[in-house]
Protein backbone atom coordinates (compact mmCIF):
# COMPACT_ATOMS: atom_id res chain seq x y z
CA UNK A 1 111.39 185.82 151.42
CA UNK A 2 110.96 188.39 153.76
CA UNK A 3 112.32 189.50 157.37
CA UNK A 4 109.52 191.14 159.59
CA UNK A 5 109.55 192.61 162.75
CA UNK A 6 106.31 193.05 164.83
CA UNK A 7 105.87 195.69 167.72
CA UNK A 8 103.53 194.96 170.09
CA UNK A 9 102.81 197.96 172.47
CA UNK A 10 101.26 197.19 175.52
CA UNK A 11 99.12 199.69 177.52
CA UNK A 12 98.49 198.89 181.64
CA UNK A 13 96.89 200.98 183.92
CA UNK A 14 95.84 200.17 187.87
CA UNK A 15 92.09 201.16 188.09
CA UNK A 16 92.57 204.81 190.36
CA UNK A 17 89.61 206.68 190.54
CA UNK A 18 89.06 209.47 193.14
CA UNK A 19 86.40 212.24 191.42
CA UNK A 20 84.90 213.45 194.62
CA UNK A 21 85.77 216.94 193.15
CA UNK A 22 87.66 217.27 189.69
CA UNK A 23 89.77 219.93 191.15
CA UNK A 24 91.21 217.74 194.42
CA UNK A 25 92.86 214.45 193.04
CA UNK A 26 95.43 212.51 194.69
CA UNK A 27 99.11 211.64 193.83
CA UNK A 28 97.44 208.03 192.73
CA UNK A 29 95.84 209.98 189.74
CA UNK A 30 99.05 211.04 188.28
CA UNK A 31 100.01 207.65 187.31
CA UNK A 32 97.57 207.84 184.50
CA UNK A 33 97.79 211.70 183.62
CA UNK A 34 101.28 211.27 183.82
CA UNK A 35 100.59 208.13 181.31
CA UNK A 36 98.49 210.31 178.82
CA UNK A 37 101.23 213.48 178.59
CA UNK A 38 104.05 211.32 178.49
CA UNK A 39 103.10 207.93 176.50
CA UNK A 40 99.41 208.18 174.86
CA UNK A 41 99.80 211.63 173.46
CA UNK A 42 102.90 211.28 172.40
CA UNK A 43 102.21 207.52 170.05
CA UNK A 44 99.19 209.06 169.12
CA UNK A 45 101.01 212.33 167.58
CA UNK A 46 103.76 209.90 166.56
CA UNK A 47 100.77 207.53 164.35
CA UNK A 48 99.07 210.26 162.94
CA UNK A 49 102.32 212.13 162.01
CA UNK A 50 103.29 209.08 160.01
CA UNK A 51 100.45 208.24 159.08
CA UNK A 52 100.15 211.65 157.01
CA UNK A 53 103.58 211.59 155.38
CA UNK A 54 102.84 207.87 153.72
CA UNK A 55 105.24 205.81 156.05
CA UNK A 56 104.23 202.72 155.47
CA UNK A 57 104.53 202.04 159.15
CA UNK A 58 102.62 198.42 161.16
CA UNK A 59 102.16 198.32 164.64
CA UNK A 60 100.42 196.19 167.52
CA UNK A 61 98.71 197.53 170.20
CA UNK A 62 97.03 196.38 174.03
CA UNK A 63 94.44 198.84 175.06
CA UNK A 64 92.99 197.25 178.38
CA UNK A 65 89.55 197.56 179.57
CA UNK A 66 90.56 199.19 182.35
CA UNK A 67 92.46 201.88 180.92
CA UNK A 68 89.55 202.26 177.76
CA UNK A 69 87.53 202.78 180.79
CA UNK A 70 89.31 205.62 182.80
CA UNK A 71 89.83 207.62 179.24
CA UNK A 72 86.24 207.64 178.68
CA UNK A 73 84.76 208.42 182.16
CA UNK A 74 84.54 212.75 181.78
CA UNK A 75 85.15 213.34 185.49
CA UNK A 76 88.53 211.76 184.63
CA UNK A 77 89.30 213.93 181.91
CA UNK A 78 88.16 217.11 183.58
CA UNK A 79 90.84 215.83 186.26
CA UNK A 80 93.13 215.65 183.29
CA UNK A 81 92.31 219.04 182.17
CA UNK A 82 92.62 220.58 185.71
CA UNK A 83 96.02 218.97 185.88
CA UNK A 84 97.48 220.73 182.50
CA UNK A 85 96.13 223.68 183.84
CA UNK A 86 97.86 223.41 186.83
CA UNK A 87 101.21 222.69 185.47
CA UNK A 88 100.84 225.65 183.14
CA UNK A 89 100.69 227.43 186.32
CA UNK A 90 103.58 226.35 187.57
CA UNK A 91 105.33 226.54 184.23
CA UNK A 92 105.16 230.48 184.28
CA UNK A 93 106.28 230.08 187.75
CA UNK A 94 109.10 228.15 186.60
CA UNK A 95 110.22 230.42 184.45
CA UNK A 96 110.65 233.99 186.72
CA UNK A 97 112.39 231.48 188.96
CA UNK A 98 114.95 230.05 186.79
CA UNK A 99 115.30 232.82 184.83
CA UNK A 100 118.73 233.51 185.52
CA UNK A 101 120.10 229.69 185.01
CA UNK A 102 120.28 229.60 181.01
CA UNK A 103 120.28 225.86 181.11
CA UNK A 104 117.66 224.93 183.73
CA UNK A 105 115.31 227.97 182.31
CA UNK A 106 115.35 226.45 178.43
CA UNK A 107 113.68 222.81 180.33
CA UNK A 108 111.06 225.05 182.22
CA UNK A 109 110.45 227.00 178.83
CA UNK A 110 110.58 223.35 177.62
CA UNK A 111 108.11 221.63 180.10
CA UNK A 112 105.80 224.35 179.89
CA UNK A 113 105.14 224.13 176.15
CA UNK A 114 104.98 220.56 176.51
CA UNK A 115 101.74 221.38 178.67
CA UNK A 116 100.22 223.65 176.84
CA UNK A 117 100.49 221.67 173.54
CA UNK A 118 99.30 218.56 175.71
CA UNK A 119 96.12 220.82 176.62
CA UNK A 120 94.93 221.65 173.18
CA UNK A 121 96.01 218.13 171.67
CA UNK A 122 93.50 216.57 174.42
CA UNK A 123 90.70 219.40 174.36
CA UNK A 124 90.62 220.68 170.32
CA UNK A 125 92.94 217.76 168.54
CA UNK A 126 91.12 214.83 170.16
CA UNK A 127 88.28 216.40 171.42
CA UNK A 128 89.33 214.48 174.99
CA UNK A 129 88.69 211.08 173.29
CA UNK A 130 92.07 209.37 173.04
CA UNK A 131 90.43 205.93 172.43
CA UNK A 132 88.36 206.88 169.40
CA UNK A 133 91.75 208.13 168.08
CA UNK A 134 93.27 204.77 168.63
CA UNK A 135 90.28 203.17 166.85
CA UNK A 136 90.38 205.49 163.88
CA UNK A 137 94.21 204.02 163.63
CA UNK A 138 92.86 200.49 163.81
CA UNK A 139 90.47 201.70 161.42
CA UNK A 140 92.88 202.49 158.76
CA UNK A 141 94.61 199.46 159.34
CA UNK A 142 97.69 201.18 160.49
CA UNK A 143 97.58 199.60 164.46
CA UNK A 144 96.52 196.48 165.50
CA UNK A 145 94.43 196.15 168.78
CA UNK A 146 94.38 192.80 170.92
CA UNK A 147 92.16 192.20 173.68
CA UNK A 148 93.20 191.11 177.12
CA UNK A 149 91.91 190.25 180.21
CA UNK A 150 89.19 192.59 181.94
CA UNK A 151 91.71 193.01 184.58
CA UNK A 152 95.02 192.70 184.21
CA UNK A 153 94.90 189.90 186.37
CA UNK A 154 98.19 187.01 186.56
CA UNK A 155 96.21 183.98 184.74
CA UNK A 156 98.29 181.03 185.93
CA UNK A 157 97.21 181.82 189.37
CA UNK A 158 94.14 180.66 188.74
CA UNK A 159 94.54 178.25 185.92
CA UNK A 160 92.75 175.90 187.80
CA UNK A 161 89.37 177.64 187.97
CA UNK A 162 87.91 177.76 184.70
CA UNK A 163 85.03 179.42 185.50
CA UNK A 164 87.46 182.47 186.46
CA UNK A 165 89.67 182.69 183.60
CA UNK A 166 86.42 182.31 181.29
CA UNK A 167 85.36 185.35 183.24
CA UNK A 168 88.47 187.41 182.71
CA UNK A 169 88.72 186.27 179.37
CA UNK A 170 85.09 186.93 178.19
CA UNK A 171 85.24 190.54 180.11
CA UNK A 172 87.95 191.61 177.96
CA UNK A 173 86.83 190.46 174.54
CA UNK A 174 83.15 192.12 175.64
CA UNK A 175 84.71 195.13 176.50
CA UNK A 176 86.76 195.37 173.19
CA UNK A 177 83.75 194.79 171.22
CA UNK A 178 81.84 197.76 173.05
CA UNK A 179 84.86 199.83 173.29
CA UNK A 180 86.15 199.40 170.18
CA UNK A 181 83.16 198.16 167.71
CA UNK A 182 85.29 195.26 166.25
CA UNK A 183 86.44 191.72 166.94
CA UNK A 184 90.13 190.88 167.33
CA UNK A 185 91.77 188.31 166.16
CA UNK A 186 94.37 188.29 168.91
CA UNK A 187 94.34 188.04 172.30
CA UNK A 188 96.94 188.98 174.94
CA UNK A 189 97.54 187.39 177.90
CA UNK A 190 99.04 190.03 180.99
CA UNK A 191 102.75 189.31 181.43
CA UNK A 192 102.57 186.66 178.61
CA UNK A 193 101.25 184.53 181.83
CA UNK A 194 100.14 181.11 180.38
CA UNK A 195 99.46 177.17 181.77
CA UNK A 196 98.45 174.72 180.20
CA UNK A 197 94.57 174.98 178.86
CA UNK A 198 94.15 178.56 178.26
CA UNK A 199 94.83 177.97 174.79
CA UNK A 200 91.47 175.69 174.93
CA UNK A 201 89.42 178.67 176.56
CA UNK A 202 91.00 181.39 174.30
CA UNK A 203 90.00 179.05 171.32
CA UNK A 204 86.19 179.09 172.49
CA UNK A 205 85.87 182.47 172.41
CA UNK A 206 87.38 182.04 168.46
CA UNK A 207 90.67 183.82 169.28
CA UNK A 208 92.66 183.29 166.16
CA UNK A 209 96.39 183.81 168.36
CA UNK A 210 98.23 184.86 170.93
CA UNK A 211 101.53 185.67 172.01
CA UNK A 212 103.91 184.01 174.64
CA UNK A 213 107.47 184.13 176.33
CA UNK A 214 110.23 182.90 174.32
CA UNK A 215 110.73 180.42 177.13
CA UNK A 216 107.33 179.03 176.88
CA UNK A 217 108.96 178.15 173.39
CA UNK A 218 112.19 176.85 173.89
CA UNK A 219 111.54 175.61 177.21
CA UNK A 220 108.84 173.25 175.55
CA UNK A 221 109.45 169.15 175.04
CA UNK A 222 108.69 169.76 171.62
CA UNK A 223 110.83 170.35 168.66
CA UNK A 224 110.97 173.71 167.86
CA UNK A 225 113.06 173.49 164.68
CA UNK A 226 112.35 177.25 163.72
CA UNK A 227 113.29 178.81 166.72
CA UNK A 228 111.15 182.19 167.86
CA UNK A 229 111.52 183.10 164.47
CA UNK A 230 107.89 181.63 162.92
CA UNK A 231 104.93 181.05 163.98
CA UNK A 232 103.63 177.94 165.94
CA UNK A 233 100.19 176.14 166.81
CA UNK A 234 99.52 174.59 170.45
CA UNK A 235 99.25 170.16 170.56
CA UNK A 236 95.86 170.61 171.78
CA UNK A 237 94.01 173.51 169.83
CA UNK A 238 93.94 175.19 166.32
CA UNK A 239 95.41 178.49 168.35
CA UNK A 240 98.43 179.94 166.81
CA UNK A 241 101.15 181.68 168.86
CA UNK A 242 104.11 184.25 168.33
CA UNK A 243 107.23 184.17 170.70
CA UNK A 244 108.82 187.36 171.86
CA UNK A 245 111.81 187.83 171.23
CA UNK A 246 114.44 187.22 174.63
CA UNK A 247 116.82 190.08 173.98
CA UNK A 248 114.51 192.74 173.16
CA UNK A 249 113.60 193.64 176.80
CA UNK A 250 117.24 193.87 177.85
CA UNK A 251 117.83 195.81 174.88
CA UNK A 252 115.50 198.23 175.73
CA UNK A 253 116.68 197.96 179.85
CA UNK A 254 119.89 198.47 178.66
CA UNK A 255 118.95 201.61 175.99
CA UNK A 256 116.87 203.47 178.92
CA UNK A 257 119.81 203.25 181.03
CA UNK A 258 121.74 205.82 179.27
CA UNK A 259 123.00 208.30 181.36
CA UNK A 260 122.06 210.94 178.76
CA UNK A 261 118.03 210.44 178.97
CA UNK A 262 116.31 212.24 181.48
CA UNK A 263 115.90 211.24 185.11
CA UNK A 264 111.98 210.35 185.45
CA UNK A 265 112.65 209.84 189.24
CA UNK A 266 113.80 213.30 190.02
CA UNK A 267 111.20 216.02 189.53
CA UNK A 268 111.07 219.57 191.21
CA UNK A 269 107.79 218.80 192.84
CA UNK A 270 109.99 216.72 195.77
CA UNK A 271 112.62 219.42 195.48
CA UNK A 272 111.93 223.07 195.68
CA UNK A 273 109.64 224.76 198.55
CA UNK A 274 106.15 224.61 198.85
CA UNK A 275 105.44 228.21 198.58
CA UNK A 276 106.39 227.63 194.90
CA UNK A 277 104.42 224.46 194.47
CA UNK A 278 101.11 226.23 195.84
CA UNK A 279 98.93 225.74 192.92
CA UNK A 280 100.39 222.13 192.77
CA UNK A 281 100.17 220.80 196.55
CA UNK A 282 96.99 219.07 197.44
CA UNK A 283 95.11 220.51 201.23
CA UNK A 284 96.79 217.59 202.34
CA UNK A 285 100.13 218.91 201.88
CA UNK A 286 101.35 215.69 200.35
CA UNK A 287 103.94 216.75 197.55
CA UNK A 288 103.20 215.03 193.72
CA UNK A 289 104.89 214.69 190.66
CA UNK A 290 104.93 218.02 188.51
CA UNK A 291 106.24 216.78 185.52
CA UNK A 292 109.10 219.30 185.45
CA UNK A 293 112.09 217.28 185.43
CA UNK A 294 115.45 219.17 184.23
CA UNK A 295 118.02 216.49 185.03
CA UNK A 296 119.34 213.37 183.43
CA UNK A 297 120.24 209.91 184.88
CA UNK A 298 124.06 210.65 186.03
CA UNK A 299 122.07 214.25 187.79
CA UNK A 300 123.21 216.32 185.15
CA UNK A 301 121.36 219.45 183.18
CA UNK A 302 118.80 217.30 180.99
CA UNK A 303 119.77 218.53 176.81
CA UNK A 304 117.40 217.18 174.77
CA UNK A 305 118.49 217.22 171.53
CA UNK A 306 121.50 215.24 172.92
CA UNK A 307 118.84 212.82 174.08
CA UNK A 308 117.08 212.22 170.73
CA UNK A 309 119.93 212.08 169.00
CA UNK A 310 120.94 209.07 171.39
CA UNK A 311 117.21 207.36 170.75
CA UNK A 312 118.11 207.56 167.15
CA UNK A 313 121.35 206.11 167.57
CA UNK A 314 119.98 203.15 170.05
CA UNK A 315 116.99 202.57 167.30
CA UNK A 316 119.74 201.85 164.86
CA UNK A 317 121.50 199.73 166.85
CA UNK A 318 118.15 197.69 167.60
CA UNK A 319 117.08 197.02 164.57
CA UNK A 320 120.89 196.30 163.00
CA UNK A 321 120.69 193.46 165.98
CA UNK A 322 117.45 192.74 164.50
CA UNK A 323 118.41 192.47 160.68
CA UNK A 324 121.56 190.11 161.56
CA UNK A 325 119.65 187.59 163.57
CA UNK A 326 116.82 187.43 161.37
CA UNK A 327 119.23 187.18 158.37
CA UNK A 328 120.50 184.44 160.24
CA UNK A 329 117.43 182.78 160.71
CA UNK A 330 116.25 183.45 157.33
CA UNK A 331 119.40 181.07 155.69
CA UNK A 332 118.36 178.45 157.77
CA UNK A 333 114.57 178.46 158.20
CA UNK A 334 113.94 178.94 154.10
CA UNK A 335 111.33 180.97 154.43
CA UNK A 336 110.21 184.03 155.52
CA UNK A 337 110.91 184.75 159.29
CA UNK A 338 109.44 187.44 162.05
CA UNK A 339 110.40 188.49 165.41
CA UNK A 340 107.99 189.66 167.55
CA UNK A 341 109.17 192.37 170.22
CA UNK A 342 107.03 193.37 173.22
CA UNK A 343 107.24 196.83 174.24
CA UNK A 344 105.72 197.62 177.92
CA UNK A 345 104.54 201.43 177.82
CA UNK A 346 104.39 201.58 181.56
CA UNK A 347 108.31 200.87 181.62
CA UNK A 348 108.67 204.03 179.05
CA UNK A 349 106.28 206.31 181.84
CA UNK A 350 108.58 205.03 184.98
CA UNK A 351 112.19 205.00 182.98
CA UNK A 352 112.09 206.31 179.72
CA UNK A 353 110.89 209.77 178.37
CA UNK A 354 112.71 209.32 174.91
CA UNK A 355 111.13 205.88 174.63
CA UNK A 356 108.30 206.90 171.85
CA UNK A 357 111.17 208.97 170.15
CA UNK A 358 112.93 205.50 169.91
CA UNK A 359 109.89 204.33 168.65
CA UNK A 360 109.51 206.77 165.96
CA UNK A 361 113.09 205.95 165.12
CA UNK A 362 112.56 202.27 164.53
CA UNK A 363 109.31 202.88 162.54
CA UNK A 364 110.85 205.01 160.28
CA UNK A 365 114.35 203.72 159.66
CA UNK A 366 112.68 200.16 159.44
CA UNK A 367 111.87 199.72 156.05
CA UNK A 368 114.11 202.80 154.67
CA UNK A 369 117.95 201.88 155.85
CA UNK A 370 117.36 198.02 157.10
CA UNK A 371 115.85 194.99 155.42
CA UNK A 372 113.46 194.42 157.89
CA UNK A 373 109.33 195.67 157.62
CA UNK A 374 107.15 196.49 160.37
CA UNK A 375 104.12 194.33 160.64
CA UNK A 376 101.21 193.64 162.51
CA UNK A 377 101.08 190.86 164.76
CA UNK A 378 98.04 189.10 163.19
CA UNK A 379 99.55 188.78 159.75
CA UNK A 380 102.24 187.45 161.07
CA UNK A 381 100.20 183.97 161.43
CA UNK A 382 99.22 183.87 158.43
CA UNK A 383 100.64 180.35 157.22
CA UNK A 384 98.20 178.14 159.43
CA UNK A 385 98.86 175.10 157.14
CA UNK A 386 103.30 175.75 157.63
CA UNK A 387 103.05 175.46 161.72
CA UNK A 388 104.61 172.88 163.39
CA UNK A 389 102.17 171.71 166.98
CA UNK A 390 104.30 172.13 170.09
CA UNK A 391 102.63 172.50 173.85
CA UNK A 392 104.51 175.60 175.71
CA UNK A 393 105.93 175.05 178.64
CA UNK A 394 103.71 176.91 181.52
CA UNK A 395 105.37 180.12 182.58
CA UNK A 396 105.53 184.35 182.25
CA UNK A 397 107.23 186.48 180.04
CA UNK A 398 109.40 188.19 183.19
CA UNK A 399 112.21 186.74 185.13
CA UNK A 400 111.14 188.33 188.38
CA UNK A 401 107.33 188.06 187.91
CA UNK A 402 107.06 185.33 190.68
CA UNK A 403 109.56 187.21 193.08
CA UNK A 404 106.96 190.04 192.57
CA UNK A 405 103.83 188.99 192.75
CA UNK A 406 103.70 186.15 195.13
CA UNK A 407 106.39 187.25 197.81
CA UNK A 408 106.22 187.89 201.91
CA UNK A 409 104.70 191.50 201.24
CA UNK A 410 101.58 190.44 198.98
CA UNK A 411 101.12 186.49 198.98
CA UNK A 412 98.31 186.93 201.28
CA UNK A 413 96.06 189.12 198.33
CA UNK A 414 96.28 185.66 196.59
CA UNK A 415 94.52 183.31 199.36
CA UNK A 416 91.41 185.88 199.63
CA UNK A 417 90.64 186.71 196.28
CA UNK A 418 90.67 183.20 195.34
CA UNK A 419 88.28 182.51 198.39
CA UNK A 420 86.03 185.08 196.71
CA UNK A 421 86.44 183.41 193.00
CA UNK A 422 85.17 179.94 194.84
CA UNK A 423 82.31 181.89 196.18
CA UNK A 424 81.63 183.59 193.34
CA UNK A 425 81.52 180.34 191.30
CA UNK A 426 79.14 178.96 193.82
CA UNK A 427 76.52 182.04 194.02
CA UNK A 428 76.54 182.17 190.56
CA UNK A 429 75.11 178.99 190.10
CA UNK A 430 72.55 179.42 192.82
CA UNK A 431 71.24 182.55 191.56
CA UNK A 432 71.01 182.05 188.15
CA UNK A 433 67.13 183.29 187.58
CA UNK A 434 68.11 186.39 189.54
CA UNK A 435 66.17 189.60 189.22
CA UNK A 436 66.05 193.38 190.45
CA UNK A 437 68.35 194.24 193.55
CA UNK A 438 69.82 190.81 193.84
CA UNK A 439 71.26 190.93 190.38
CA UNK A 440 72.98 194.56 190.80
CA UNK A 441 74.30 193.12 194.01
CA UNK A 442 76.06 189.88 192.74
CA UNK A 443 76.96 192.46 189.56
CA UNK A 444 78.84 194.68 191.65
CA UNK A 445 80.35 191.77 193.51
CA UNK A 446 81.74 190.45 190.41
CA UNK A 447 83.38 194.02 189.33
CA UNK A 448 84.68 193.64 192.96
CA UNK A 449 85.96 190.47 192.57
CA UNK A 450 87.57 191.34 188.89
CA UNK A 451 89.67 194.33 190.55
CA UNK A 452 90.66 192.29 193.26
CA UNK A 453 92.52 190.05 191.25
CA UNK A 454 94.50 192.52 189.38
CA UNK A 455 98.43 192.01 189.63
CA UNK A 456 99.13 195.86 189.73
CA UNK A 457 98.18 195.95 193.38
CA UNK A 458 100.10 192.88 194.29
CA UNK A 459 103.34 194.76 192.33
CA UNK A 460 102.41 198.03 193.91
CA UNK A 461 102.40 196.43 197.19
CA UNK A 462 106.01 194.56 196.81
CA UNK A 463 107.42 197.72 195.14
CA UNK A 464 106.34 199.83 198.28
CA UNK A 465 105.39 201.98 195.42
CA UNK A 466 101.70 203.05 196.62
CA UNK A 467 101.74 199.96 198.57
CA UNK A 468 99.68 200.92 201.07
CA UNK A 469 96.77 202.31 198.75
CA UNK A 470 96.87 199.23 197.15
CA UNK A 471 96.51 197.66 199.95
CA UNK A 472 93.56 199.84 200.85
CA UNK A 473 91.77 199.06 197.72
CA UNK A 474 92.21 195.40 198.18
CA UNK A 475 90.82 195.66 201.45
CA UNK A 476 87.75 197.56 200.18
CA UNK A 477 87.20 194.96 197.43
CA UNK A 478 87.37 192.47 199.86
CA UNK A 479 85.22 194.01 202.20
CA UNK A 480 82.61 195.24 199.61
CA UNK A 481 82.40 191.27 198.77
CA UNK A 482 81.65 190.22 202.06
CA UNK A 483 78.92 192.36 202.70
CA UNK A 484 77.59 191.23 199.00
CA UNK A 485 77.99 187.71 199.94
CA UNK A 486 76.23 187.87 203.72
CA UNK A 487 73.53 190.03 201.97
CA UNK A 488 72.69 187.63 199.46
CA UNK A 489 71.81 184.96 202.41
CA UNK A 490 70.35 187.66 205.07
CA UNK A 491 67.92 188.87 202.18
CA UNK A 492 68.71 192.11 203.15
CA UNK A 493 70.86 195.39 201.84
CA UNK A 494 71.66 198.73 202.16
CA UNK A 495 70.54 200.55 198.42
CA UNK A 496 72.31 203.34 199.95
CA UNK A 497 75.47 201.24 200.05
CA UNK A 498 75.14 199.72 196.87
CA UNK A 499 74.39 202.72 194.96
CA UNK A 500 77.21 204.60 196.46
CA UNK A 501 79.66 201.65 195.65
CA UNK A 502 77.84 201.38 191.68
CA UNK A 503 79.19 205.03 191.72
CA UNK A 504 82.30 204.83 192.83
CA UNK A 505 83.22 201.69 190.71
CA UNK A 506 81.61 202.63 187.35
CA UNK A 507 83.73 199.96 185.05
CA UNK A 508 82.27 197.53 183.69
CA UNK A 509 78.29 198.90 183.78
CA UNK A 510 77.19 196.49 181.45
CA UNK A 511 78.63 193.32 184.04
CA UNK A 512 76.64 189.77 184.35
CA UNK A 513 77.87 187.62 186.76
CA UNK A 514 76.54 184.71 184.99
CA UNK A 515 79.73 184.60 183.20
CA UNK A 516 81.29 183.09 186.44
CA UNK A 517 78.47 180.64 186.18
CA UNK A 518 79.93 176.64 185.03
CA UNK A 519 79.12 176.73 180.99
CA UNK A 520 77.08 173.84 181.37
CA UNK A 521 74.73 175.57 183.86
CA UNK A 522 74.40 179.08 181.15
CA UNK A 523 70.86 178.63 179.51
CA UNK A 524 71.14 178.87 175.39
């Protein structure tokens, strides 16, 4: 018997794209750039790293489409590149200005290698593709990639429109397959969202699994006499399905709490003048994240070796929590058990610099100093002919996921963009013999229609957190729609418009709408 323990990493990324001029970017595009110094750098260092010294290390990973997409496009990573230079900049800066605080001057000296080394890792290392380093990985068979969504849009919402979540679904498995030259076997679902049925349309497009809330589990009318600890299949389908684990996100809220990691939310671009931000501080004026952040959570001078030695110390304590309850469950299941623990990389960006450090820890203390192995997700559901049937009870993988995406602030993003998935639907089917213009018009409607219904805008919105960009954007999608829709039946558009709008919105170039089209209506 055996105790297992499968990370799954997930990746999520608003789509923000302003190239006008890869020199002049707004404080929008630091979400991702911030993303790539701070998280995908960072795991991708970590992987290889291991990866050369033997560990025997297993890990699960969700790469969305949108994300795949912004790390390809080279306008972005010129952007990126501009931004490193930037912050090198301001590093020597830094330096002459702290240089007679000891303490404060060692994080400058600090920050400013960090850039320098992010520079040639993204330019020389990985030649400025981070996703063909990923897929190498997968390659090897040391990550796992699942597909997800094409946007990372809240599924339940629209669990009643089939023609929409086969859309979303189809999207994301088509982008995987171009992205990544291979067909997964698993399939994630944003937020762990599910109701009733998607395991029917996940099943069509021969997903082998998928992974749900623990309280779609133990929340279900069906006997689940093995706990979250083994593999299930739904009532209705041959689709197998891993259950997080419950404690392992307030673990981690708990871990990142620490008043010894850094403070993400305090950086020097918000602090000192502008004269000394000048090579930072947009025509605009509008201050932005630097990435030079010297402090830790209770405002004190930021020590990092104090830091990692604390990761280290909370990766122990995870995984000792880990090998007593699967112990546990191992005694009275009889058979080998598995916990599955899902790691959202966007919390690590917001909350938790040391986060990939902790992640290092667990990979390589887990199968050196504690019984439990790493492993990918898909092995994990192996034992198709041991899995009891249950049907999951309908629900997300967050406590405050309805609070935040369906609240005062954003509940209205809801009743339009599912106005412009019933119109969709319908044009779809009208059109279906469609050539020339009118096909790259009711193309770029459907990539209009597929970022309107992404949750990140809805969450940006309720956070106040770029809420009114967001709200921009979903105005834009809405409006770009409309003027689809009314040209469609007026015969008439602007190429102008539409080319501007293919350029602006380059994901997805290879779209059909056809896929919103009812499957009975699809020609063989």
């Amino acid at each position: 018997m055996s105790k297992n323990l499968g990370l799954l990493l997930v990746c999520s990324q608003p789509y923000i794209r302003h190239v006008s001029d890869a020199s002049k970017y707004t404080e929008e595009n630091g979400i991702l750039f911030d993303s790539i110094s701070n998280v995908y750098l960072p795991l991708l260092n970590l992987f290889n790293s291991l990866d050369g010294e033997n560990i025997d290390f297993k890990v699960s990973m969700v790469i969305p489409p949108v994300l795949t997409t912004l790390l390809l496009d080279s306008e972005v990573q010129a952007q990126y590149m501009d931004y490193l230079e930037k912050r090198i900049l301001l590093g020597h800066k830094e330096i002459q200005r702290l240089s007679s605080d000891a303490r404060l001057l060692a994080n400058a000296k600090r920050e400013l290698l960090k850039a320098e080394k992010d520079k040639e890792d993204f330019s020389v290392r990985y030649k400025g593709n981070l996703v063909l380093a990923f897929a190498e990985l997968s390659r090897k068979g040391r990550i796992e990639l699942l597909a997800t969504t094409g946007t990372d849009v809240y599924l339940p919402h629209y669990g009643d429109m089939t023609e929409i979540v086969n859309a979303q679904v189809e999207t994301g498995l088509f982008s995987f397959r171009k992205t990544f030259n291979e067909f997964p076997s698993g399939f994630y679902l944003p937020h762990l969202g599910y109701s009733k049925g998607l395991d029917k349309v996940l099943k069509s497009y021969n997903m082998h699994y998928t992974v749900l809330s623990a309280k779609s589990l133990l929340f279900s009318d069906s006997e689940c006499a093995k706990g979250v600890f083994y593999p299930y299949k739904f009532a209705d389908s041959t689709l197998s399905f891993l259950a997080d684990d419950f404690d392992s996100d307030k673990e981690l809220s708990r871990f990142m709490e620490n008043s010894v990691y850094k403070n993400n939310g305090r950086d020097i671009g918000y602090e000192i003048s502008a004269d000394a931000l000048s090579d930072i501080i947009s025509e605009s004026g509008a201050r932005v994240s630097t990435g030079f952040r010297y402090w830790t959570k209770d405002d004190g001078v930021y020590d990092e070796e104090a830091a990692f030695k604390q990761a280290e110390k909370d990766a122990r304590i995870f995984l000792k929590n880990k090998n007593e309850r699967l112990s546990r469950a191992e005694e009275l299941v009889g058979d080998d058990v598995s916990m599955v623990s899902v790691v959202p990389l966007e919390q690590l960006r917001r909350f938790w610099c040391e986060g990939i450090k902790f992640i290092e820890c667990v990979l390589r203390l887990c199968g050196s100093e504690f019984g439990v192995s790493s492993e990918k997700c898909a092995t994990l559901t192996k034992k198709q002919f041991k899995m009891m049937r249950v049907q999951p009870y309908s629900c997300s993988g967050e406590d405050d996921l309805s609070d935040r995406l369906l609240d005062g602030t954003n509940a209205w993003l809801l009743r339009y963009s599912r106005k412009m998935c019933r119109r969709m639907i319908d044009i779809s089917g009208r059109f279906p013999n469609e050539t020339g213009l009118k096909v790259r018009l009711l193309n770029i409607g459907s990539r209009e229609l597929l970022l309107a219904m992404s949750s990140s805008l809805a969450e940006m919105i309720h956070d106040g957190n770029f809420g009114d960009y967001a709200e921009r954007e979903f105005q834009n999608c809405i409006r770009s729609f409309t003027i689809m829709y009314d040209a469609l039946g007026s015969n008439t558009v602007s190429t102008e418009w539409l080319t501007n709008l293919e350029k602006k919105h380059p994901i997805f170039p290879w779209m059909n709408f056809r896929i919103f089209s009812p499957k009975n209506t699809l020609k063989k």
